[in-house]
C-alpha atoms as a PDB file:
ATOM      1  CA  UNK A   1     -41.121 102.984  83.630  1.00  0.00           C
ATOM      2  CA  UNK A   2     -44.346 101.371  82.766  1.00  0.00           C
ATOM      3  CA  UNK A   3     -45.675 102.673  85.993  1.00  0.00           C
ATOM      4  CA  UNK A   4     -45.349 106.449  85.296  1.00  0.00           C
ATOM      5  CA  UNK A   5     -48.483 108.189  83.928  1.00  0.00           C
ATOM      6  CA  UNK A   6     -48.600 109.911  80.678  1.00  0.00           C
ATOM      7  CA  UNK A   7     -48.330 113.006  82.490  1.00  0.00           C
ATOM      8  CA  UNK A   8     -44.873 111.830  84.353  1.00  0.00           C
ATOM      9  CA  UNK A   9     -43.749 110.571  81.147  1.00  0.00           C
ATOM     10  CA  UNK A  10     -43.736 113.946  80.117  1.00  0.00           C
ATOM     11  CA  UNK A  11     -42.635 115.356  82.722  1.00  0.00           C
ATOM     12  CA  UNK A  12     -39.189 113.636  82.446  1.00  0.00           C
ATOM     13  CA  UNK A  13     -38.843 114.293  78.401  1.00  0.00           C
ATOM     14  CA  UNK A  14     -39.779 118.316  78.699  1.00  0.00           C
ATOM     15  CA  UNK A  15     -36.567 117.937  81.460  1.00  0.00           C
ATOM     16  CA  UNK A  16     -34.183 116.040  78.732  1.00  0.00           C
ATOM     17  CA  UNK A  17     -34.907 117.932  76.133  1.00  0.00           C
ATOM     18  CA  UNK A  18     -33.990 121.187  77.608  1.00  0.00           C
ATOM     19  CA  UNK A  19     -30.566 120.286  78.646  1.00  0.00           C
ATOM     20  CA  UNK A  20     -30.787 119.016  82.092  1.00  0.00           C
ATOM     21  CA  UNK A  21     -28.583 115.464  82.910  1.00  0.00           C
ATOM     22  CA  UNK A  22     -29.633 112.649  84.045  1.00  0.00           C
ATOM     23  CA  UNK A  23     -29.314 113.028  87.313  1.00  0.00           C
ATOM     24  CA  UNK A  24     -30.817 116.718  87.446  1.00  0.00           C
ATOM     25  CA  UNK A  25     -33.942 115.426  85.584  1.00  0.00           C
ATOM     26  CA  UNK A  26     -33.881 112.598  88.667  1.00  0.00           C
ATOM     27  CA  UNK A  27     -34.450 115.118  91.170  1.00  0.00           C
ATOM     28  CA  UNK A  28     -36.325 118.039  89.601  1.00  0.00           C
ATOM     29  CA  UNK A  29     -38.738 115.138  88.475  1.00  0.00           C
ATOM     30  CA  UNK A  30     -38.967 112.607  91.744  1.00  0.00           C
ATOM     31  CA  UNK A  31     -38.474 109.781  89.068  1.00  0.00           C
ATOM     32  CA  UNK A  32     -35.717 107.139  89.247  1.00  0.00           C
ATOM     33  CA  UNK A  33     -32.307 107.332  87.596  1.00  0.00           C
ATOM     34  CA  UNK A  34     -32.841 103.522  86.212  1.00  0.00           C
ATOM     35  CA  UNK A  35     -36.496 104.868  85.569  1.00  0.00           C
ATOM     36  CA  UNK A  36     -35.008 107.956  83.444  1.00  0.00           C
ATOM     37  CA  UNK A  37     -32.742 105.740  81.356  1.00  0.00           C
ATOM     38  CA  UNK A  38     -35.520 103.541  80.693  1.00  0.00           C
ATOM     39  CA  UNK A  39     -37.591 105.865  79.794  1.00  0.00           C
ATOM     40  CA  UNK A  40     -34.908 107.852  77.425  1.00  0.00           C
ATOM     41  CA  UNK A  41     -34.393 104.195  75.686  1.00  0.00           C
ATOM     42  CA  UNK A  42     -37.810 103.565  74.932  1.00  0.00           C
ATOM     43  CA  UNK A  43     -38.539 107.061  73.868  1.00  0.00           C
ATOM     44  CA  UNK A  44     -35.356 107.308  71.635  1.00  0.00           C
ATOM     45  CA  UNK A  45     -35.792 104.012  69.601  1.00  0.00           C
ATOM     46  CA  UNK A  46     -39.489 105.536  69.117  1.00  0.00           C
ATOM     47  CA  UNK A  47     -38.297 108.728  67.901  1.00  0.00           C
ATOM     48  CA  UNK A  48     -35.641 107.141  65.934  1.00  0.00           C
ATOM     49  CA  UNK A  49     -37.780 104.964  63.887  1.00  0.00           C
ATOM     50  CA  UNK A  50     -40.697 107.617  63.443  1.00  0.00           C
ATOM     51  CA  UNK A  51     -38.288 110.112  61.904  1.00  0.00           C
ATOM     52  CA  UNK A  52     -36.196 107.403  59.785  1.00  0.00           C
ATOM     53  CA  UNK A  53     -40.389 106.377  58.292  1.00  0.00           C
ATOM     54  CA  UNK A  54     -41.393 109.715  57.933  1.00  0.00           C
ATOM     55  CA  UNK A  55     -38.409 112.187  56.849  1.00  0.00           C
ATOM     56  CA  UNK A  56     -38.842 110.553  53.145  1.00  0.00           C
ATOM     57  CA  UNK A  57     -39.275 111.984  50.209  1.00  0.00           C
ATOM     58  CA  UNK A  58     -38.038 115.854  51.193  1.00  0.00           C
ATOM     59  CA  UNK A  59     -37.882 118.658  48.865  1.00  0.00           C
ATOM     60  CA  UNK A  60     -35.110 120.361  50.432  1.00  0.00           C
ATOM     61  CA  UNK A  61     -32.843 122.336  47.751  1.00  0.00           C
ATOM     62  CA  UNK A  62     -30.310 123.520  50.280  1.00  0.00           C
ATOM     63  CA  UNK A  63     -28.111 121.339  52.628  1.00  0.00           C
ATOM     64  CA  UNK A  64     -25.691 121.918  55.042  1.00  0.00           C
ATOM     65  CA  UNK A  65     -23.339 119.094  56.615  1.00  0.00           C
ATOM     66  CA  UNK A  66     -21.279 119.262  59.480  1.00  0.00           C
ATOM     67  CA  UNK A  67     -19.919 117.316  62.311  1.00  0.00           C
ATOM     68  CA  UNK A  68     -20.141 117.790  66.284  1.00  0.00           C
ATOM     69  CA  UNK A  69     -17.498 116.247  68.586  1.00  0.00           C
ATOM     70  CA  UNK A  70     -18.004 114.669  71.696  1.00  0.00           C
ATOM     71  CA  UNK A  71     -16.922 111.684  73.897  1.00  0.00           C
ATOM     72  CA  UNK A  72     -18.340 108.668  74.994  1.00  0.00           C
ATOM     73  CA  UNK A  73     -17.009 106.556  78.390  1.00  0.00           C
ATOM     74  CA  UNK A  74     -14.193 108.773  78.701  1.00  0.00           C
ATOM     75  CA  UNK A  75     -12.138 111.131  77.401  1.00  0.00           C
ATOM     76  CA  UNK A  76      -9.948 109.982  74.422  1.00  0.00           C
ATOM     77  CA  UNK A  77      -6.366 110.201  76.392  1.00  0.00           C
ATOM     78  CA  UNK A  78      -7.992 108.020  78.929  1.00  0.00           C
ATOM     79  CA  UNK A  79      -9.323 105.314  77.287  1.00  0.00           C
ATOM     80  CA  UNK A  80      -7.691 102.257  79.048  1.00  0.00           C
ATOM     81  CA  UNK A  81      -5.966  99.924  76.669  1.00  0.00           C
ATOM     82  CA  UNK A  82      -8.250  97.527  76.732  1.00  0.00           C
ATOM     83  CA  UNK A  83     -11.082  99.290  75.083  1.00  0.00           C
ATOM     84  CA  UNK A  84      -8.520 102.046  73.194  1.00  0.00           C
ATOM     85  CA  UNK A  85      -9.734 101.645  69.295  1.00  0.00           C
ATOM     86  CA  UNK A  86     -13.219 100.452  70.482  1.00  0.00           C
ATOM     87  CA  UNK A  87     -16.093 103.110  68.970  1.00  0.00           C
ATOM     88  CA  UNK A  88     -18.265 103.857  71.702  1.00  0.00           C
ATOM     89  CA  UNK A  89     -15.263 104.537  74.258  1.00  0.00           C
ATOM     90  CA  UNK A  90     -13.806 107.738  73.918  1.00  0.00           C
ATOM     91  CA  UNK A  91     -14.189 110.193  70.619  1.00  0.00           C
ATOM     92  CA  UNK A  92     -17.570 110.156  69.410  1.00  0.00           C
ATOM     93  CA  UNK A  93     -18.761 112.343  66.278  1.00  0.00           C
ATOM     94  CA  UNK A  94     -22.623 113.032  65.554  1.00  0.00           C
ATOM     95  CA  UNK A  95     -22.925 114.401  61.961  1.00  0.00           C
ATOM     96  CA  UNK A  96     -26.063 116.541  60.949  1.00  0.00           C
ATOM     97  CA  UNK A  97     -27.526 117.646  57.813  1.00  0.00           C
ATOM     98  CA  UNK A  98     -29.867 121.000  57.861  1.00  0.00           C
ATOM     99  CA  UNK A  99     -32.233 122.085  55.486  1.00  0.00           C
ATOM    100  CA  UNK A 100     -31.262 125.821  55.349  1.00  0.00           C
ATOM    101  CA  UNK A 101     -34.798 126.887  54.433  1.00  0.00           C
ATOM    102  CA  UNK A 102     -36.987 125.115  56.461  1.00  0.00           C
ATOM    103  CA  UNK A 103     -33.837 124.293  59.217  1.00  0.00           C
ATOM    104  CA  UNK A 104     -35.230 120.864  59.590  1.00  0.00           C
ATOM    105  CA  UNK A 105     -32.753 118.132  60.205  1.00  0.00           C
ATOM    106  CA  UNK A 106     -33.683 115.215  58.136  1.00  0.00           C
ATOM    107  CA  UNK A 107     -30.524 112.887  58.462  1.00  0.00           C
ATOM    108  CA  UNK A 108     -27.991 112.617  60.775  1.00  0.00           C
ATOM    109  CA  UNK A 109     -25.280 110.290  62.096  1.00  0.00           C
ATOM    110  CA  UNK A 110     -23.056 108.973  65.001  1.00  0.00           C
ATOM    111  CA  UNK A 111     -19.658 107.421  64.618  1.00  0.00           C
ATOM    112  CA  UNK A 112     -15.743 108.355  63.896  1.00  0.00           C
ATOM    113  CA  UNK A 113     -14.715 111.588  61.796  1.00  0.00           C
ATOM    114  CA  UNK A 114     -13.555 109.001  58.904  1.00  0.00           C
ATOM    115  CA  UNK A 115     -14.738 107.785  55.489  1.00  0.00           C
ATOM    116  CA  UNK A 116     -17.190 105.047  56.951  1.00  0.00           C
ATOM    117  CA  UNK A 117     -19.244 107.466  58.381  1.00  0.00           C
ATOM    118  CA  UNK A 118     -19.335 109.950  55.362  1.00  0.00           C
ATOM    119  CA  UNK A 119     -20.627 107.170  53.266  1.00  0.00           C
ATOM    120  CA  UNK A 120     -23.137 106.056  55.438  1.00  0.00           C
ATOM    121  CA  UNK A 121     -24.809 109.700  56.530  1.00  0.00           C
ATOM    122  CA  UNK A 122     -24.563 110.753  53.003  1.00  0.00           C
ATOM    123  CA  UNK A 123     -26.164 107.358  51.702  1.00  0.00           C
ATOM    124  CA  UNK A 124     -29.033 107.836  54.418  1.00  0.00           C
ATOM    125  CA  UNK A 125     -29.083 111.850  53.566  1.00  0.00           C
ATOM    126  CA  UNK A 126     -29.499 110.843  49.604  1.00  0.00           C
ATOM    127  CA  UNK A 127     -31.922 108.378  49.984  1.00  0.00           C
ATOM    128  CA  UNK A 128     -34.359 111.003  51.771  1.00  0.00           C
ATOM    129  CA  UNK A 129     -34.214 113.059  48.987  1.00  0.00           C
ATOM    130  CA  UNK A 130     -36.901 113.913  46.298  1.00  0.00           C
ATOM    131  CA  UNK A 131     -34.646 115.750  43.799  1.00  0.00           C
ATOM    132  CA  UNK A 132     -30.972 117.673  43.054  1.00  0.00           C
ATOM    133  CA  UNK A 133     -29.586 119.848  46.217  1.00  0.00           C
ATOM    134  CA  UNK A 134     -27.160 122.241  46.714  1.00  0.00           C
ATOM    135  CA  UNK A 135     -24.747 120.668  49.565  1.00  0.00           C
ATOM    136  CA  UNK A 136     -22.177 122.827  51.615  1.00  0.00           C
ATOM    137  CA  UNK A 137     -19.972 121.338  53.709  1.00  0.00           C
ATOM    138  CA  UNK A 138     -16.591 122.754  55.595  1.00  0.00           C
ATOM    139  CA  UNK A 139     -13.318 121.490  54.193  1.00  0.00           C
ATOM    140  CA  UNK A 140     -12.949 118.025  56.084  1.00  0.00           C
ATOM    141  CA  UNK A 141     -11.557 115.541  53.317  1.00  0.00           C
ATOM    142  CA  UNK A 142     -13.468 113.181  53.622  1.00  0.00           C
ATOM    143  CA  UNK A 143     -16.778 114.457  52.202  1.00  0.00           C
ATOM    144  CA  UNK A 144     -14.626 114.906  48.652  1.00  0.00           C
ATOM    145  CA  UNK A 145     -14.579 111.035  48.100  1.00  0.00           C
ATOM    146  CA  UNK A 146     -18.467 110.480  50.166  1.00  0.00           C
ATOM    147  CA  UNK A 147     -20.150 113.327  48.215  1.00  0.00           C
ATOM    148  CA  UNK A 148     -19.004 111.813  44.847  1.00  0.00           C
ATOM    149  CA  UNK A 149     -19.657 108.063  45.428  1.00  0.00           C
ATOM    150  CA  UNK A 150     -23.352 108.632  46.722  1.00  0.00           C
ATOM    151  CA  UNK A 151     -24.183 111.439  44.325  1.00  0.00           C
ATOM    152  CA  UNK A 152     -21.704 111.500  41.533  1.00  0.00           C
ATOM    153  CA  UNK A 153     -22.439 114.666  38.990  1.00  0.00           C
ATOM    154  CA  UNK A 154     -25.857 114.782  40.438  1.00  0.00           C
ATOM    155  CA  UNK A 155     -25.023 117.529  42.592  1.00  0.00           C
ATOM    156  CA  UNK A 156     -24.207 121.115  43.389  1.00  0.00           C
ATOM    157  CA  UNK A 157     -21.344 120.970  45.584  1.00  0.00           C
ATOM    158  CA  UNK A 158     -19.405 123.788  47.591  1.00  0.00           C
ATOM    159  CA  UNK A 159     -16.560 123.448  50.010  1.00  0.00           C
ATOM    160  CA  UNK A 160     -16.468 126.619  52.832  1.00  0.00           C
ATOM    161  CA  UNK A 161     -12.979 126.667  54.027  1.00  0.00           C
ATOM    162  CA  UNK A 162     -12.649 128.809  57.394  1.00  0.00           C
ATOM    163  CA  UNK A 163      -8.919 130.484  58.014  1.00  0.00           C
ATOM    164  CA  UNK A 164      -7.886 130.674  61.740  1.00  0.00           C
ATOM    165  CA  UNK A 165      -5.564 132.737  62.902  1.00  0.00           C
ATOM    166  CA  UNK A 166      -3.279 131.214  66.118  1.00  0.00           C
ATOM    167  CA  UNK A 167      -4.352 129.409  68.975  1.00  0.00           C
ATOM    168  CA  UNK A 168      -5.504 131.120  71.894  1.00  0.00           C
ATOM    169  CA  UNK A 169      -2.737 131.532  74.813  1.00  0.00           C
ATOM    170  CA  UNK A 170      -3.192 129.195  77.909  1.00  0.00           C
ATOM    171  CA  UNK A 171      -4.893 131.897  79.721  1.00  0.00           C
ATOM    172  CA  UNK A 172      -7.528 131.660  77.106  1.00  0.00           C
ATOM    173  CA  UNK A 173      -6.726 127.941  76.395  1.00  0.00           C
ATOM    174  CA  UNK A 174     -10.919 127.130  75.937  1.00  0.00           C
ATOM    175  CA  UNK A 175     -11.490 129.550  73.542  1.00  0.00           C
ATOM    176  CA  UNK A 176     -11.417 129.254  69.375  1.00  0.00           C
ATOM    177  CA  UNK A 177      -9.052 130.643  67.647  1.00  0.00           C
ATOM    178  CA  UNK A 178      -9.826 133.740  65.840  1.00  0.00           C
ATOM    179  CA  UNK A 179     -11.365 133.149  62.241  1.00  0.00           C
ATOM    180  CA  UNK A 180      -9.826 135.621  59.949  1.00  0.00           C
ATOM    181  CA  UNK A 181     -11.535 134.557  57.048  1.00  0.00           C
ATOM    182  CA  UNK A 182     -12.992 131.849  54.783  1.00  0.00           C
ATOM    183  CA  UNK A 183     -12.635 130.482  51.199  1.00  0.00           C
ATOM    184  CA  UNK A 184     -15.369 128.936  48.919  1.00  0.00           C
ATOM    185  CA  UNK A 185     -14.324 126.256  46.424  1.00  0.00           C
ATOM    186  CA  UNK A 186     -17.002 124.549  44.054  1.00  0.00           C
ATOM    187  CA  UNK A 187     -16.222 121.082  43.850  1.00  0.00           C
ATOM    188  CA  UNK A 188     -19.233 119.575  41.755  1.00  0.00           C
ATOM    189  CA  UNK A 189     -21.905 121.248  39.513  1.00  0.00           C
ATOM    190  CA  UNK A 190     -22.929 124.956  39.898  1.00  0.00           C
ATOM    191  CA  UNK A 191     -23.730 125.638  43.161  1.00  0.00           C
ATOM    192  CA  UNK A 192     -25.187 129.705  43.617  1.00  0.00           C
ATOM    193  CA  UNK A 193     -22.584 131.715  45.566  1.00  0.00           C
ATOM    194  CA  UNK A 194     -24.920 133.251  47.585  1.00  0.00           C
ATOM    195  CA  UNK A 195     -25.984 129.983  49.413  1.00  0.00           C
ATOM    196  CA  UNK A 196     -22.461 128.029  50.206  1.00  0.00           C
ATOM    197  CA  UNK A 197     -22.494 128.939  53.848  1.00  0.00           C
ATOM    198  CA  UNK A 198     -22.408 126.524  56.703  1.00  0.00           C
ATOM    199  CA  UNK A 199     -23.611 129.248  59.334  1.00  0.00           C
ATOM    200  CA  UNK A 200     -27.446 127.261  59.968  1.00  0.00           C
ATOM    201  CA  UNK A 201     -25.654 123.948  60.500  1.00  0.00           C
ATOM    202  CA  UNK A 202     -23.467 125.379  62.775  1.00  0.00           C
ATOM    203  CA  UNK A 203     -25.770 127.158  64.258  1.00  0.00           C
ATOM    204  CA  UNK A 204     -27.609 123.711  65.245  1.00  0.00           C
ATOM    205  CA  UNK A 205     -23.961 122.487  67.016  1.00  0.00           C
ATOM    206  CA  UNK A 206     -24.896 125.330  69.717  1.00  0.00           C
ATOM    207  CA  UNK A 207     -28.420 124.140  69.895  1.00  0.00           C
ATOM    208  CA  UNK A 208     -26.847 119.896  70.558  1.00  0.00           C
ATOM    209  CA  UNK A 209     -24.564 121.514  73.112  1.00  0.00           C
ATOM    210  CA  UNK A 210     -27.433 123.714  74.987  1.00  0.00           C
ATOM    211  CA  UNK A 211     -29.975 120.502  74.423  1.00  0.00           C
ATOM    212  CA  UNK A 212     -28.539 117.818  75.367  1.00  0.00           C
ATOM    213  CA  UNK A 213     -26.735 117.885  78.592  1.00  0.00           C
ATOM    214  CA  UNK A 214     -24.027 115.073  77.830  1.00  0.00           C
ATOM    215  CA  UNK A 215     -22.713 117.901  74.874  1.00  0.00           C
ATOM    216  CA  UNK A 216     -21.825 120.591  77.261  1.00  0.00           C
ATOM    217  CA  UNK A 217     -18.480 120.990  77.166  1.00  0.00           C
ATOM    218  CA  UNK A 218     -16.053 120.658  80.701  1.00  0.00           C
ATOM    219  CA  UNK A 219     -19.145 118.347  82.149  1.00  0.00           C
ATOM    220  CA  UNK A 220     -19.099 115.289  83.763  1.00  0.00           C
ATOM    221  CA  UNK A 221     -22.237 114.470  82.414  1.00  0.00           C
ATOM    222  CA  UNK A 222     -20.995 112.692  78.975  1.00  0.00           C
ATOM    223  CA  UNK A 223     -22.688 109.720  78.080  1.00  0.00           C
ATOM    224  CA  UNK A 224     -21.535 106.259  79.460  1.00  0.00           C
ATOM    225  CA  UNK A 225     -23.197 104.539  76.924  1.00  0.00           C
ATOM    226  CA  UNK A 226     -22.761 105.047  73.091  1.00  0.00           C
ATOM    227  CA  UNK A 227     -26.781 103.765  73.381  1.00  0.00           C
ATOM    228  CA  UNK A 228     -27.680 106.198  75.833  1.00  0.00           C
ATOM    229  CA  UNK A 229     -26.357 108.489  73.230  1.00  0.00           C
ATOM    230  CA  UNK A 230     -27.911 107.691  70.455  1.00  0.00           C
ATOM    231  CA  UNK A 231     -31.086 107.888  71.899  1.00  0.00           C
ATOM    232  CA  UNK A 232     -30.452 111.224  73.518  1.00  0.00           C
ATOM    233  CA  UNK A 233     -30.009 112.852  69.654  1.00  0.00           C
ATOM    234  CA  UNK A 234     -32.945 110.663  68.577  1.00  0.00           C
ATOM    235  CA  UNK A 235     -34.922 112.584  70.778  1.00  0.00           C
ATOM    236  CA  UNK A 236     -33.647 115.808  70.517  1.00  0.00           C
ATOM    237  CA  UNK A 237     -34.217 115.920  66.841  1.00  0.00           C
ATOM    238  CA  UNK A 238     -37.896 114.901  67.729  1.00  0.00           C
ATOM    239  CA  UNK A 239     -37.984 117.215  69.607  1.00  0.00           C
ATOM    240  CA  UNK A 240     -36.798 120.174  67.512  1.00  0.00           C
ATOM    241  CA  UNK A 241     -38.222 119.007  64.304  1.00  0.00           C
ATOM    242  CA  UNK A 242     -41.578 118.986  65.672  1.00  0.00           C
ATOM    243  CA  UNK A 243     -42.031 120.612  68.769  1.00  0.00           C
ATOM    244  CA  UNK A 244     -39.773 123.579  69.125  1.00  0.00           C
ATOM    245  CA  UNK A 245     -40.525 126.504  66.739  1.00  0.00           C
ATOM    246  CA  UNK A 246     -38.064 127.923  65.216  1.00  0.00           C
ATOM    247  CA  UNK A 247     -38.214 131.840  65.978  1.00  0.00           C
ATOM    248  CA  UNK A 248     -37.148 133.021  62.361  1.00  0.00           C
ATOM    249  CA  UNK A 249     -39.790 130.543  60.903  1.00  0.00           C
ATOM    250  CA  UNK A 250     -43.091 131.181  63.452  1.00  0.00           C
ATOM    251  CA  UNK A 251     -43.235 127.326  62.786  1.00  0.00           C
ATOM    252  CA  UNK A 252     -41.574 123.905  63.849  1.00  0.00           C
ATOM    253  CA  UNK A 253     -39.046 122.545  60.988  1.00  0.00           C
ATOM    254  CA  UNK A 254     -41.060 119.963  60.452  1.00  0.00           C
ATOM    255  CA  UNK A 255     -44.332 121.685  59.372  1.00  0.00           C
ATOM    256  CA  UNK A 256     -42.453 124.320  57.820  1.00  0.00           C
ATOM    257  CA  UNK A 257     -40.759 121.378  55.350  1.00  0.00           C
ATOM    258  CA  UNK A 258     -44.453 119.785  55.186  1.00  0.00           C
ATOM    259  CA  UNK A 259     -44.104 116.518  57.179  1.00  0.00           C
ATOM    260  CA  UNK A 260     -46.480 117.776  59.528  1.00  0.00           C
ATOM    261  CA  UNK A 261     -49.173 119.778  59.567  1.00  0.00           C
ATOM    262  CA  UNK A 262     -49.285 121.028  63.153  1.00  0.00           C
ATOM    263  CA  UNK A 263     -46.935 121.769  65.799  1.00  0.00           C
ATOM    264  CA  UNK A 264     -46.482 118.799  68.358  1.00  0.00           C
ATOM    265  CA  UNK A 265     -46.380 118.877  72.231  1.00  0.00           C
ATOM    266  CA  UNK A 266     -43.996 116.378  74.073  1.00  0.00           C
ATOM    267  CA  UNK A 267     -47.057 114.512  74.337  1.00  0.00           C
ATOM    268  CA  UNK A 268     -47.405 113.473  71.239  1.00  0.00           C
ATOM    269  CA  UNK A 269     -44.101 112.213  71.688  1.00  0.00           C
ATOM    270  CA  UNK A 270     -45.159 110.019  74.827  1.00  0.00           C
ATOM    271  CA  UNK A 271     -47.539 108.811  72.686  1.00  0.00           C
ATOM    272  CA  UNK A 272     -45.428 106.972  70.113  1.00  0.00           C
ATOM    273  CA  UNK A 273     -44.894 104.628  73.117  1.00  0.00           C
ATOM    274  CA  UNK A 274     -48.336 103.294  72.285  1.00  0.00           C
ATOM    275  CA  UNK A 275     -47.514 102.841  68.331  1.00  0.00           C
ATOM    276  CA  UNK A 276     -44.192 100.676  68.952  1.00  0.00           C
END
């Protein structure tokens, strides 16, 4: 990897970043597989640290939570026994907080669907707060007990239930169920009405699954490597906090919340190689 010019460096990340694999980068690149990986572990732990430095202090006022599955080594059903209960082999969930005004993402997390996880995004998603928010989350349980013991009263809090109606027939077995409606219940505080939606966060599940190759669902490009994970959404929120614009805002996220004050090219990102 150290032998690959800026402009290679690049190269490869502009390929990640738009949703090709590993492998696809490989060839549409002429760079490595071992290369690639290398590469997309250097750049991640880079991106990773920048954005846990520099998404401090935010003034967001409204937050949406939710959580994206995926798997990691294999598929949960075939996770042999000696690894079954392990986290990094089989189901994998990467939870995601979105500012739904400037749609930055300024915390987000990778683990199990449970309570240790909850804790630990909201703790990280508190502490990069400047004041009160509004939080809206779906109706997973877990955020009940997580959203008081990191914020306690100091909080507008909304539940948005979504009703399905039955699951699709086995001709149709890949497609959701039809939602035939939703239900909002306050949990905490005084949250306005007209903001307890979930719709941007959800919105940014389509964007992980278009991004980042190893989301795509029926692929057999999942991630091996809970690392190689990790580092893949480390630098796809790099990436689309401050280099994509957002079409709605004319801007990136990130200048749009303030923490920068131009628009970066993947570049830039290269170039935090030099700062480790």
């Amino acid at each position: 990897m150290n032998k690959l010019s800026p402009e290679r460096r690049a190269q490869v990340i502009k390929a990640l970043v738009e949703g090709n694999s590993i492998r696809a980068t490989c060839r549409i690149t002429g760079t490595a597989k071992g290369t690639v990986l290398r590469l997309l572990a250097e750049v991640g732990e880079a991106c990773a640290k920048y954005q846990d430095e520099h998404l401090r202090n935010l003034t967001c006022r409204r937050i949406q939570c939710d959580e994206i599955w995926s798997f990691c080594y294999a598929k949960e059903k075939n996770v042999p026994d000696d690894v079954k209960g392990t986290f990094g082999f089989g189901d994998v969930w990467t939870w995601t907080a979105l500012d739904a005004d400037t749609k930055l993402v300024p915390a987000w997390a990778i683990g199990s669907r449970g309570a240790e996880t909850a804790n630990e995004f909201l703790h990280d998603l508190a502490d990069r707060l400047a004041h009160r928010i509004q939080l809206t989350t779906d109706g997973h349980k877990v955020y009940l007990n997580a959203v008081e013991n990191v914020f306690g009263i100091d909080i507008d809090y909304a539940m948005l239930v979504k009703l399905y109606g039955p699951g699709p027939s086995d001709e149709g077995r890949y497609s959701p169920a039809k939602c035939n409606g939703t239900e909002t219940h306050v949990v905490r505080g005084n949250p306005d009405p007209k903001h307890i939606s979930t719709s941007y966060v959800e919105r940014q599940n389509l964007t992980m699954r278009m991004s980042m190759r190893r989301f795509t669902r029926l692929t057999n490009a999942f991630s091996k490597k809970i690392e190689n994970l990790a580092y893949a959404v480390a630098l796809h929120f790099m990436h689309y906090n401050f280099c994509r614009v957002h079409k709605t805002l004319g801007t990136t996220p990130a200048v749009a919340a303030g923490i920068a004050d131009h628009e970066w090219t993947v570049a830039e990102i290269v170039n935090l190689l030099e700062s480790k």
